[in-house]
Protein backbone atom coordinates (compact mmCIF):
# COMPACT_ATOMS: atom_id res chain seq x y z
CA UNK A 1 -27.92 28.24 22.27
CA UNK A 2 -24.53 27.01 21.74
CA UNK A 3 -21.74 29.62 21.52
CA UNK A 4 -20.69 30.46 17.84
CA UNK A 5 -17.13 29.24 16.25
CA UNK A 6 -15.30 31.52 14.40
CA UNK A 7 -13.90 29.95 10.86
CA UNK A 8 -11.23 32.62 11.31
CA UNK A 9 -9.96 29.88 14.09
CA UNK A 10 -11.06 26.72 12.47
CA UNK A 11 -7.55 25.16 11.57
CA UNK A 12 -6.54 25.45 15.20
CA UNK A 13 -9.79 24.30 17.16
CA UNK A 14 -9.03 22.66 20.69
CA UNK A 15 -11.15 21.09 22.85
CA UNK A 16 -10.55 21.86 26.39
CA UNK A 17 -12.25 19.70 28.62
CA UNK A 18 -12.55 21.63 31.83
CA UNK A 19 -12.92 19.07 34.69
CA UNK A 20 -15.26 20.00 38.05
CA UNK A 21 -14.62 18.58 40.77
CA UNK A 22 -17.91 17.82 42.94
CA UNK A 23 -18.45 18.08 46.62
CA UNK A 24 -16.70 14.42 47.92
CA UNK A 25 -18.66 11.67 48.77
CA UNK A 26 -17.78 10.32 52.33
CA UNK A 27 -14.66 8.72 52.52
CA UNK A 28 -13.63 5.52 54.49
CA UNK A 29 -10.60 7.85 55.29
CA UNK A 30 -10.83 10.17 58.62
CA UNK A 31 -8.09 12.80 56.69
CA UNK A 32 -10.71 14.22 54.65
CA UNK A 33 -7.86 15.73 52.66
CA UNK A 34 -6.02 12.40 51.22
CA UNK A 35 -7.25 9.34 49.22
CA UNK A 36 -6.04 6.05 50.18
CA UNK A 37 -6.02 4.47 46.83
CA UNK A 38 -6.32 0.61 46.85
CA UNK A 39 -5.98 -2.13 44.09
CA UNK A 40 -8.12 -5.03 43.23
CA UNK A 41 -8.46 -8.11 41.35
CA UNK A 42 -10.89 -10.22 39.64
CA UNK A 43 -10.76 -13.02 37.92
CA UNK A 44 -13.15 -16.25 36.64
CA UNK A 45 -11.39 -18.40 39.09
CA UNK A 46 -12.19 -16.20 42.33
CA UNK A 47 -14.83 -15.75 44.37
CA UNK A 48 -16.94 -12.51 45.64
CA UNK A 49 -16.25 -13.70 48.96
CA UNK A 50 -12.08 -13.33 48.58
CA UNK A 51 -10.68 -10.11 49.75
CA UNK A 52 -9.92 -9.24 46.51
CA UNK A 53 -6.23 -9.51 46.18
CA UNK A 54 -3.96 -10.84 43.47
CA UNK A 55 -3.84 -14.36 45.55
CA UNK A 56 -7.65 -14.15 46.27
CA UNK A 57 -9.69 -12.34 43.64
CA UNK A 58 -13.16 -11.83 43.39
CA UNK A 59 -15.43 -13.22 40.93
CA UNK A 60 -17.21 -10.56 39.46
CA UNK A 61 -17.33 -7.28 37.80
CA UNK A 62 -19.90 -5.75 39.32
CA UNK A 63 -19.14 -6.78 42.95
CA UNK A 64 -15.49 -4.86 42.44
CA UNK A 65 -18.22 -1.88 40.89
CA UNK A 66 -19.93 -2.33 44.27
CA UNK A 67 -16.93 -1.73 46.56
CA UNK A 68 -14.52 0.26 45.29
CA UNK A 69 -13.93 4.04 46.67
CA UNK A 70 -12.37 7.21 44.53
CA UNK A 71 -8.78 6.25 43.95
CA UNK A 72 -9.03 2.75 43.59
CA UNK A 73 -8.16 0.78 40.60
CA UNK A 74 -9.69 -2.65 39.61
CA UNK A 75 -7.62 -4.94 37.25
CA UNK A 76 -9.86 -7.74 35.58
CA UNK A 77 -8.03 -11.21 34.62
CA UNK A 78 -8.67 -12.63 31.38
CA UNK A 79 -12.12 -14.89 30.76
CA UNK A 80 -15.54 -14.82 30.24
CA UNK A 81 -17.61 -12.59 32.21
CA UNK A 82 -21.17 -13.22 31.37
CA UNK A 83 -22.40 -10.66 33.62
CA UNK A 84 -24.56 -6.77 33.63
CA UNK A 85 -21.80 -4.60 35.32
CA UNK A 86 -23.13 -0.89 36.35
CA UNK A 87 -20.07 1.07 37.47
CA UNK A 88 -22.11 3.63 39.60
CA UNK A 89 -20.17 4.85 41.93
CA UNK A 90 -18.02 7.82 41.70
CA UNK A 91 -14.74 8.68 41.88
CA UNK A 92 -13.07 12.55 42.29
CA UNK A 93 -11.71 14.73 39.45
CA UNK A 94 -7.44 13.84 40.87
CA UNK A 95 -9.31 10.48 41.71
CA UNK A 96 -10.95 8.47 39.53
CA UNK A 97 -11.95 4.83 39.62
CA UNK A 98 -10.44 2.92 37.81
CA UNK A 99 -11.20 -0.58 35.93
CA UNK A 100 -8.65 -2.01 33.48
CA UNK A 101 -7.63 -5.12 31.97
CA UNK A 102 -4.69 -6.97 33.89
CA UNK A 103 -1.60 -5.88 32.02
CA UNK A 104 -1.53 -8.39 28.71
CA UNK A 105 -4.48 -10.15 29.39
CA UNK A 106 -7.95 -9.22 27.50
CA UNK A 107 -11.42 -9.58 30.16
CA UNK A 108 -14.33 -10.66 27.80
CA UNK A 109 -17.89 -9.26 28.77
CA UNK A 110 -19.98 -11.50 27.04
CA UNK A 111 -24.10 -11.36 27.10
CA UNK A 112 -24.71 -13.91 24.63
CA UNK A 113 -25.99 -17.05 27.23
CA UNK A 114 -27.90 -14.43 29.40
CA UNK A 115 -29.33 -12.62 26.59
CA UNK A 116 -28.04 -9.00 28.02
CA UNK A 117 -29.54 -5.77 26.88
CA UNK A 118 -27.00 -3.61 28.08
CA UNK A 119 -23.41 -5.36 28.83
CA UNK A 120 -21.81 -2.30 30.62
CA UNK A 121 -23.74 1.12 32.13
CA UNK A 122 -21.27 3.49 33.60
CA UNK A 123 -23.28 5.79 35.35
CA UNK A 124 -21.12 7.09 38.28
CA UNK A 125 -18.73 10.18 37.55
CA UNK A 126 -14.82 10.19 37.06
CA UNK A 127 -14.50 6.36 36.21
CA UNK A 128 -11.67 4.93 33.67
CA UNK A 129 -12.47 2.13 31.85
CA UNK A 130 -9.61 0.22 30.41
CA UNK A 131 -8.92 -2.68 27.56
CA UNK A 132 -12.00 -4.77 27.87
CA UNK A 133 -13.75 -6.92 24.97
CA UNK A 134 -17.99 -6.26 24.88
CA UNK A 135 -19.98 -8.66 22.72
CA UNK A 136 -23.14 -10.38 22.00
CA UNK A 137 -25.93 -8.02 23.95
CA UNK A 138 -28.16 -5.36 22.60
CA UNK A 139 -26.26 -2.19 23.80
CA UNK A 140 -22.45 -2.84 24.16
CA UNK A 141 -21.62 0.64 26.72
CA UNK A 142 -23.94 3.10 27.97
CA UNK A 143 -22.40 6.35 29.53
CA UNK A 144 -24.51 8.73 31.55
CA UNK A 145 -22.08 10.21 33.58
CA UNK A 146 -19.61 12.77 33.51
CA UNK A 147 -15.89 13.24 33.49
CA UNK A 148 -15.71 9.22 31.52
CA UNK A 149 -12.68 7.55 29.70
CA UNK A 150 -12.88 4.51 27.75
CA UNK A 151 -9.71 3.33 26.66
CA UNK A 152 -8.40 0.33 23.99
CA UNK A 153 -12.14 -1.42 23.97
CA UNK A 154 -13.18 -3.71 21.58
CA UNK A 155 -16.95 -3.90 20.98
CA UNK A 156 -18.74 -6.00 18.37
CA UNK A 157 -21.59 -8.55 17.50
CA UNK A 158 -24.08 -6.34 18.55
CA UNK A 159 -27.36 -3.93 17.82
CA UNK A 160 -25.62 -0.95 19.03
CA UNK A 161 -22.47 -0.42 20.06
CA UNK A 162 -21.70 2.44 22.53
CA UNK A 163 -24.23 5.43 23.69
CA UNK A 164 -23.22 8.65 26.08
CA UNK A 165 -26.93 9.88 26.80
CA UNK A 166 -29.24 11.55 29.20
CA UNK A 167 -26.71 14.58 29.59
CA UNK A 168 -23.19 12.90 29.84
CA UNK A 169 -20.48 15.15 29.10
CA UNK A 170 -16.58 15.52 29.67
CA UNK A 171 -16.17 11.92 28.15
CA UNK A 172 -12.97 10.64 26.48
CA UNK A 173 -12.92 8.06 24.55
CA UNK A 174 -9.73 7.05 22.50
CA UNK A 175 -8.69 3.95 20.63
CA UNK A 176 -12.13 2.01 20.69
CA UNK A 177 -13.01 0.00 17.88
CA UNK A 178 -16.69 -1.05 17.24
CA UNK A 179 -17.67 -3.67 14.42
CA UNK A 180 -20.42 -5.75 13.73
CA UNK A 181 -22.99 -3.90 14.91
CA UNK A 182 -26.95 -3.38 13.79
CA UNK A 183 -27.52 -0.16 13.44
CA UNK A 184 -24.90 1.94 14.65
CA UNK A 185 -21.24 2.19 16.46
CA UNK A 186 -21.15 5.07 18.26
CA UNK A 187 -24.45 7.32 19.42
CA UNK A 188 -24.75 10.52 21.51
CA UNK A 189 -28.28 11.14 20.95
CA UNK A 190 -30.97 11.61 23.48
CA UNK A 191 -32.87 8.27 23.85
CA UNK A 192 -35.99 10.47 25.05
CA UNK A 193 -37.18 14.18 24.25
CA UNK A 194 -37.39 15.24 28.30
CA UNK A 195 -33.76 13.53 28.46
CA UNK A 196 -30.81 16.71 28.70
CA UNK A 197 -28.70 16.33 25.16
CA UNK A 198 -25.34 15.15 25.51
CA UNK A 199 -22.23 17.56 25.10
CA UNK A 200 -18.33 18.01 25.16
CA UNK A 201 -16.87 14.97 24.20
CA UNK A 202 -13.82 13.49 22.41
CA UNK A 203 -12.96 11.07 20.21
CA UNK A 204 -9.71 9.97 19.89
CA UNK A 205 -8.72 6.98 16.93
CA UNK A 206 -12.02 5.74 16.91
CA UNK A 207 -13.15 3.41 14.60
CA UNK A 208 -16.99 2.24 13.75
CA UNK A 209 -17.14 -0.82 10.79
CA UNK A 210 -18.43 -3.67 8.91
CA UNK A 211 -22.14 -2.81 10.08
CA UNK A 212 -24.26 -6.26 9.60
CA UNK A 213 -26.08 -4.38 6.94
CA UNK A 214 -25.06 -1.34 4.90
CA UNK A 215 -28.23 -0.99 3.03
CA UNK A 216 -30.00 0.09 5.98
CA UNK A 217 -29.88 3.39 7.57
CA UNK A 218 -26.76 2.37 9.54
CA UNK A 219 -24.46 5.00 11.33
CA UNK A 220 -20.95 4.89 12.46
CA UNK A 221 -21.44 8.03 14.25
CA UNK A 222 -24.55 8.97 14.77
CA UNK A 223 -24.91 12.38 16.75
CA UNK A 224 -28.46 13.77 16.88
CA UNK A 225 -27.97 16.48 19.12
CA UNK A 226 -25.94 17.50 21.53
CA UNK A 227 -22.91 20.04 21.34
CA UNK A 228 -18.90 20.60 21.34
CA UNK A 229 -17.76 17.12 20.40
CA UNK A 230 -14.00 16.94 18.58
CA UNK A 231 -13.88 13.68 16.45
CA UNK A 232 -9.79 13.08 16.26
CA UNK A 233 -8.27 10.78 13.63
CA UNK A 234 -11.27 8.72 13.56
CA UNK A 235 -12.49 6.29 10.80
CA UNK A 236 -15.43 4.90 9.04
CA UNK A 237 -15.88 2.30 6.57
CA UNK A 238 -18.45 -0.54 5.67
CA UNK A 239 -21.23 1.04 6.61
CA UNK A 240 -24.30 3.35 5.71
CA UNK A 241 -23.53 6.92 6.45
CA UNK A 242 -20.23 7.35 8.42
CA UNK A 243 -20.74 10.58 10.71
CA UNK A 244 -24.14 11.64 10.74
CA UNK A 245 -23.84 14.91 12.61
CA UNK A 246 -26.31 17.17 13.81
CA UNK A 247 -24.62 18.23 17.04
CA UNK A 248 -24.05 21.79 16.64
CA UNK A 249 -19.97 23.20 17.29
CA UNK A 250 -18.61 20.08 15.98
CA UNK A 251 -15.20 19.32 14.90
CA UNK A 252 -14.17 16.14 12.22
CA UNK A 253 -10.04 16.44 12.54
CA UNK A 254 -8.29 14.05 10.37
CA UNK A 255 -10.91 11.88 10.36
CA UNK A 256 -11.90 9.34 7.36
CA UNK A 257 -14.90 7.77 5.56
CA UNK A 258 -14.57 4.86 2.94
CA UNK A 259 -17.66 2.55 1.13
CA UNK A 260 -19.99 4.07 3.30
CA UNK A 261 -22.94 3.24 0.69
CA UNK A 262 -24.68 6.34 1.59
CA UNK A 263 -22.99 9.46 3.06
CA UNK A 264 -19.56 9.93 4.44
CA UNK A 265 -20.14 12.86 6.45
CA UNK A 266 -23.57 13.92 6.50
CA UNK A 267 -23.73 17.37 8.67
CA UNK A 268 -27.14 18.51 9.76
CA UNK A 269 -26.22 21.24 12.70
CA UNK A 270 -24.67 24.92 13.01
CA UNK A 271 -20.76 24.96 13.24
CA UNK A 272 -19.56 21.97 12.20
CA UNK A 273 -15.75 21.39 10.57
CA UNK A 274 -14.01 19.08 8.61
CA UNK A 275 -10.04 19.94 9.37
CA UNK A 276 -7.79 17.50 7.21
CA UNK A 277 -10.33 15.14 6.64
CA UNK A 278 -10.56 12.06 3.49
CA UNK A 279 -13.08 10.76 2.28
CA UNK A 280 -13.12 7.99 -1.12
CA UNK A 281 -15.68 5.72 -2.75
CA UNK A 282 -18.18 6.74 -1.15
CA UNK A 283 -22.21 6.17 -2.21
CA UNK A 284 -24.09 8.89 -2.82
CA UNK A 285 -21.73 11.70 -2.04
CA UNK A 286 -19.02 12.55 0.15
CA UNK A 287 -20.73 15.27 1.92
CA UNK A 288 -23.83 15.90 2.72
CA UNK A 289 -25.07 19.42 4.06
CA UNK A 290 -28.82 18.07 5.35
CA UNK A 291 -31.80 20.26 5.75
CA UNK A 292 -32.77 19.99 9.39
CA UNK A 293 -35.07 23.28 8.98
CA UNK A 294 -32.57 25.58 11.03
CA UNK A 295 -30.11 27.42 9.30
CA UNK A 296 -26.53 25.88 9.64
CA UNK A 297 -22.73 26.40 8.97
CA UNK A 298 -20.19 23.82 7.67
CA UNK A 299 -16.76 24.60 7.03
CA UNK A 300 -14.46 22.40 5.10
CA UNK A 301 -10.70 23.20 5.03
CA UNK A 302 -7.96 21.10 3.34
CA UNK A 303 -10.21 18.14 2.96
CA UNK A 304 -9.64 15.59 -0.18
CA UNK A 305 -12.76 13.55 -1.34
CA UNK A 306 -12.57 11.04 -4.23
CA UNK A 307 -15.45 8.85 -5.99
CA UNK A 308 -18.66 8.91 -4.95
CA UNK A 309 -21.28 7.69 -7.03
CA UNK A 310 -23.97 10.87 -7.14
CA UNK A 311 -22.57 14.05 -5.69
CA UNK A 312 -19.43 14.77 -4.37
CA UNK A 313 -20.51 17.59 -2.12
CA UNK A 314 -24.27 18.11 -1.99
CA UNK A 315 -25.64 21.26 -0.53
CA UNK A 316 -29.38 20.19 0.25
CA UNK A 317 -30.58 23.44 1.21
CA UNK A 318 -29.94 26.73 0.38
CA UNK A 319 -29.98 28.45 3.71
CA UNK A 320 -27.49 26.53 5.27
CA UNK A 321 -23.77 28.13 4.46
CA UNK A 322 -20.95 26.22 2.98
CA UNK A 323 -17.11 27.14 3.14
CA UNK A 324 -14.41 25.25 1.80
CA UNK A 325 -10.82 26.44 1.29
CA UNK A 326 -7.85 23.99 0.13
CA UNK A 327 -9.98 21.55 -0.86
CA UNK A 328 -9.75 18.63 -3.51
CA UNK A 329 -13.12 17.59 -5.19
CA UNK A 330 -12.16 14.76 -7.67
CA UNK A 331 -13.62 11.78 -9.52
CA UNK A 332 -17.04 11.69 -8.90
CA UNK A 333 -19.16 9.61 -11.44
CA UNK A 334 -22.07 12.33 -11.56
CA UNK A 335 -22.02 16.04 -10.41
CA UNK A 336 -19.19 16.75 -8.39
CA UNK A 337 -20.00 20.01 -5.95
CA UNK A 338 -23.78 20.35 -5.88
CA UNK A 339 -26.05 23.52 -4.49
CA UNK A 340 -29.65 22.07 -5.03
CA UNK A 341 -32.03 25.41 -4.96
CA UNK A 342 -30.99 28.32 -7.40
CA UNK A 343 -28.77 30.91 -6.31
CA UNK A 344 -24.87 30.76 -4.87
CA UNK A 345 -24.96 32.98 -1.62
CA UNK A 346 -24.95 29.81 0.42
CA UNK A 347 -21.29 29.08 -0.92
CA UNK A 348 -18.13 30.66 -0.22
CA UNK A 349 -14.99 28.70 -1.38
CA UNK A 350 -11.21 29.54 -2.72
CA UNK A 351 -8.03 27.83 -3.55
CA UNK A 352 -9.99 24.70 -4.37
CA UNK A 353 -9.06 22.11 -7.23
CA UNK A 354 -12.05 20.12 -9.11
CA UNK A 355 -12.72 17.55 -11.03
CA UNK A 356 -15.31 15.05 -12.08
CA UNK A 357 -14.92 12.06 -14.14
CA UNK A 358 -18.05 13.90 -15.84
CA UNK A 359 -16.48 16.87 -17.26
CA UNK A 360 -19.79 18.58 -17.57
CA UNK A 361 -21.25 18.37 -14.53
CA UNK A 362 -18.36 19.73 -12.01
CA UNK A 363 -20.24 22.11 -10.57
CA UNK A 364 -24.00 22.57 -10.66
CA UNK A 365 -26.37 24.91 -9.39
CA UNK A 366 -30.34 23.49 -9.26
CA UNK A 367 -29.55 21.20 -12.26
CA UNK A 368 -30.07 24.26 -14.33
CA UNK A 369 -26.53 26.52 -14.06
CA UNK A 370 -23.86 23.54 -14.84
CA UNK A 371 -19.93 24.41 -15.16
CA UNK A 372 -17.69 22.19 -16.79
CA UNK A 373 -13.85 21.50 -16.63
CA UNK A 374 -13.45 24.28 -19.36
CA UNK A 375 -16.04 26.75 -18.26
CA UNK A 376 -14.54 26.77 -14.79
CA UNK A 377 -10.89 26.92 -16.09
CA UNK A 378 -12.47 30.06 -18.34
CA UNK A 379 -13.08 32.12 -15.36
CA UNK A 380 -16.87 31.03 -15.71
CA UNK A 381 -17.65 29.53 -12.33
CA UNK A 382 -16.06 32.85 -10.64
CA UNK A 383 -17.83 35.53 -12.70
CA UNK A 384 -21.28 33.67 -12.00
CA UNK A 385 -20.41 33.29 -8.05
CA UNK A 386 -18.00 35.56 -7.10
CA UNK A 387 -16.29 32.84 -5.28
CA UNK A 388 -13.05 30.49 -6.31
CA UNK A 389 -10.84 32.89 -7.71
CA UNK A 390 -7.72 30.87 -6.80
CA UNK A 391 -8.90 27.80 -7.45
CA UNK A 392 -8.41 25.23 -10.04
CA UNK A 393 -9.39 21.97 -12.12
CA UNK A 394 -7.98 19.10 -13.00
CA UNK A 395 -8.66 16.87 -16.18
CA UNK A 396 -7.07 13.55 -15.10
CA UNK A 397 -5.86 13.79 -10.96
CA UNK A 398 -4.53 10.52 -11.54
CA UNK A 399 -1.13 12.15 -12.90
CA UNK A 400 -1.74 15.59 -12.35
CA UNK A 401 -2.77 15.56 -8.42
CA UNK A 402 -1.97 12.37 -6.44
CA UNK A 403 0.39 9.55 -5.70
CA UNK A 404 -1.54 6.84 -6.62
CA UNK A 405 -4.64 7.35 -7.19
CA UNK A 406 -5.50 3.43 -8.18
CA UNK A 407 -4.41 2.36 -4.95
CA UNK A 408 -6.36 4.91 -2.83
CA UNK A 409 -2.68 6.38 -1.91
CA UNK A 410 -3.57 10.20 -1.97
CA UNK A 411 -0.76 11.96 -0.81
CA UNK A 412 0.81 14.40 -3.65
CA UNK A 413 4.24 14.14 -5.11
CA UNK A 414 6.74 16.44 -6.04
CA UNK A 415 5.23 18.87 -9.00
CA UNK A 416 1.34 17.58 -7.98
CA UNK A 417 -1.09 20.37 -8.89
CA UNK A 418 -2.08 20.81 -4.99
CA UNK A 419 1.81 21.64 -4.18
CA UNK A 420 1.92 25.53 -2.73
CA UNK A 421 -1.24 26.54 -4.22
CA UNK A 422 -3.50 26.76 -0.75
CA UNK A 423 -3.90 29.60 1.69
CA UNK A 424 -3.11 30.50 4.46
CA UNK A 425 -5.97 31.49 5.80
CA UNK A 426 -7.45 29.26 8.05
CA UNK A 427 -5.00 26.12 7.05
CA UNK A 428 -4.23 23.72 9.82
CA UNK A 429 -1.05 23.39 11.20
CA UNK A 430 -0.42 19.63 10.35
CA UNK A 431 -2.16 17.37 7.75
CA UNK A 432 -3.59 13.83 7.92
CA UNK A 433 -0.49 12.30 8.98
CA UNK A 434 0.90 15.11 11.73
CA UNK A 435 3.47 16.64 8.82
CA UNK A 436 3.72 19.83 9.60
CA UNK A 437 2.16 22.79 7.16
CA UNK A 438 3.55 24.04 5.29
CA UNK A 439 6.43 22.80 3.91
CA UNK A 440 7.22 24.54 0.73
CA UNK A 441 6.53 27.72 -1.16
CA UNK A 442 3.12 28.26 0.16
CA UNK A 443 0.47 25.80 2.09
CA UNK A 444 -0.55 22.63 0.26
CA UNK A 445 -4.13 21.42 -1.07
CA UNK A 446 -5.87 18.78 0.33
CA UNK A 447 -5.51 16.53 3.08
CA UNK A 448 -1.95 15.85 2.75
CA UNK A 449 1.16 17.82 2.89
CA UNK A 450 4.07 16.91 0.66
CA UNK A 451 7.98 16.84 1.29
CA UNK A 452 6.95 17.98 5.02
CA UNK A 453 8.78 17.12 8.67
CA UNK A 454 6.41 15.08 11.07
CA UNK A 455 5.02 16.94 14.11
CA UNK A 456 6.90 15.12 17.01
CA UNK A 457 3.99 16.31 19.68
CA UNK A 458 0.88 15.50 16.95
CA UNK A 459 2.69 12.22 16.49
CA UNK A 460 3.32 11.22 19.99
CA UNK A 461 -0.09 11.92 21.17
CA UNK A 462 -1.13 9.30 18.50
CA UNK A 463 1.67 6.74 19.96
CA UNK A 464 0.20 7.90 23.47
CA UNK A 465 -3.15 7.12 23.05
CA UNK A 466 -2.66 3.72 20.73
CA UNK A 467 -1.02 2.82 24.12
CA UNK A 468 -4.29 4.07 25.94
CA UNK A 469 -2.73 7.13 27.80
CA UNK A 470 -4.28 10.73 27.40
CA UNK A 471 -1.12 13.46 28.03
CA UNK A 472 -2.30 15.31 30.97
């Protein structure tokens, strides 16, 4: 059972990936002690015959997979490479292989004349895999090793784009952007019941999109077990549900969801946290706390969620356990925070600010207790749960709450409603953007904080790893 996560330390959750290093493989060294890192080359106009230098590449992918040693790094000229490549072999934890794009040029792994399943299986430990293109095969990536990084990929025009499974863990993977794809983008569930579940990995400015069908039960994340995964800046849009979650000890930092025609984020395990995190015009709700028949935690803090189209927050079950602090709940066309079964216990929320374009419906518990605007602002809603004390409504967020609200721009201005009025208590210490929190009076609500300084390390990690470098 996976450790528990305090919400007490939600706003500053870190994933530490602690890296093993395995007993060596032999090494074509006799100093057992040092790697003697080489460089090679591939390109379409080489041959598997060449050395392997710049002057004489090799051909393929996979015969650079099938030579190199820990320490080596493989740069891949630009062209077609209608090839399977399984990168298999391993590298160390201070030497990894490596396999990158040639520095301005884009490699394109294509399986659409040889009818590929799987374009690219990485199944050897401590490999880096670098600015490639994947298209046209069933199964874009598959990871089943450890210690992985996937860097500044593009992977589309697929059924599915790319799957850690069968126990990989310690995986990075940071600027990757999947479109196009059947049923979903990225997928860390087990592909078997006997297989081991999947577990501690990041995502860093991910993006999963433009499924080939949003009316089916598409995913841009789809995570069906598993455990300790940090989603970082990451976005959905254009597809069926955006992260469905039901690894437990699960973070969503900064992270986004738009026109996803079902769910944004639709959280089915035990510890899971939306830090920071937007979410507008969305389907059928914004949230979604799914009944997986194990009791679960979700914690939402400094989120902002606008439209959906049924609930804005929908509490399926009544013994899983919702929090949400500094949160804005606006705009939703029917109920706005829902608990379906009788009874508030589940809920525990404060310094909140509501609203729903139907003023009656803002909050309601089993369709039978309904608060409005008025009967919250009354003191209603807190007498009846003990919960919200601090928090507020809005009639019209439009001109009370947000920038511009027509254009999707939700950051607040100066005398917005969600200025100074959050708490402390578990905030984050930068919003959305990396401005640091707070920068007033008192902490902001919502996603966004306003008239704040940017966070020169938040920010340069995201100029770091647009570049495809992690900060060591």
């Amino acid at each position: 059972m996976a450790s528990k996560i305090s919400f007490s330390h939600v706003g500053v959750i870190i994933l530490v990936l602690f890296l093993t290093r395995p007993s060596p493989p032999q090494l074509r060294n006799k100093n057992r002690h040092r790697i003697v890192a080489a460089r090679y080359y591939v390109s379409p106009s080489g041959d598997d015959s060449n050395p392997g230098t710049i002057q004489s590449p090799w051909r393929t992918i996979q015969h650079a997979a099938d030579s190199v040693n820990p320490g080596d790094t493989v740069q891949v000229k630009a062209g077609f490479y209608q090839e399977a490549v399984q990168l298999h072999r391993d590298g160390l934890a201070n030497s990894p292989i490596r396999f990158e794009a040639y520095p301005g040029e884009i490699p394109v792994i294509e399986g659409r004349e040889i009818g590929l399943q799987t374009c690219v299986w990485i199944s050897g430990n401590h490999v880096h895999f670098d600015g490639f293109e994947i298209r046209n095969c069933e199964t874009g990536l598959e990871i089943t090793g450890h210690h992985i990084e996937i860097s500044s990929c593009h992977v589309h025009d697929l059924w599915f784009g790319i799957s850690p499974h069968n126990g990989a863990h310690d995986f990075i993977l940071r600027n990757v952007d999947i479109y196009n794809f059947l049923l979903y983008g990225f997928d860390a569930s087990r592909w078997r019941d006997d297989e081991p579940v999947c577990h501690h990995g990041f995502f860093y400015e991910c993006k999963a999109h433009d499924c080939l069908d949003p009316e089916q039960n598409v995913d841009g994340f789809a995570f069906g077990d598993g455990h300790d995964f940090v989603f970082d800046h990451c976005s959905v849009y254009y597809v069926h549900d955006g992260f469905d979650i039901k690894a437990d000890n699960t973070t969503l930092n900064r992270c986004l969801t738009v026109e996803c025609s079902n769910s944004g984020y639709k959280l089915w395990g035990d510890n899971i946290a939306l830090v920071s995190c937007l979410g507008y015009d969305n389907g059928s709700n914004h949230v979604e706390l799914d009944w997986d028949g194990t009791p679960g935690r979700s914690f939402l803090v400094n989120c902002t969620f606008v439209h959906s189209k049924t609930y804005g927050i929908w509490l399926e079950n009544s013994q899983d356990r919702l929090q949400m602090y500094n949160c804005i709940l606006a705009d939703g066309e029917n109920i706005g925070l829902c608990i379906e079964h009788g009874g508030v216990e589940c809920y525990e929320g404060d310094h909140n600010i509501f609203h729903n374009d139907n003023h009656d419906r803002v909050i309601s518990v089993g369709y039978m207790q309904e608060f409005s605007i008025d009967q919250i602002r009354a003191g209603e809603w807190t007498s009846y749960s003990g919960q919200d004390q601090h928090s507020m409504v809005s009639t019209v967020p439009r001109t009370e709450i947000f920038l511009n609200m027509g254009k999707r721009d939700l950051h607040l201005f100066q005398g917005s409603l969600a200025v100074d009025r959050g708490t402390l208590l578990n905030a984050p210490s930068v919003d959305h953007d990396c401005m640091i929190r707070p920068a007033g009076g008192g902490y902001d609500i919502g996603a966004y904080e306003y008239g704040s300084t940017i966070d020169l390390e938040c920010a340069g990690e995201i100029k770091r790893e647009k570049k495809g470098k992690l900060r060591r």
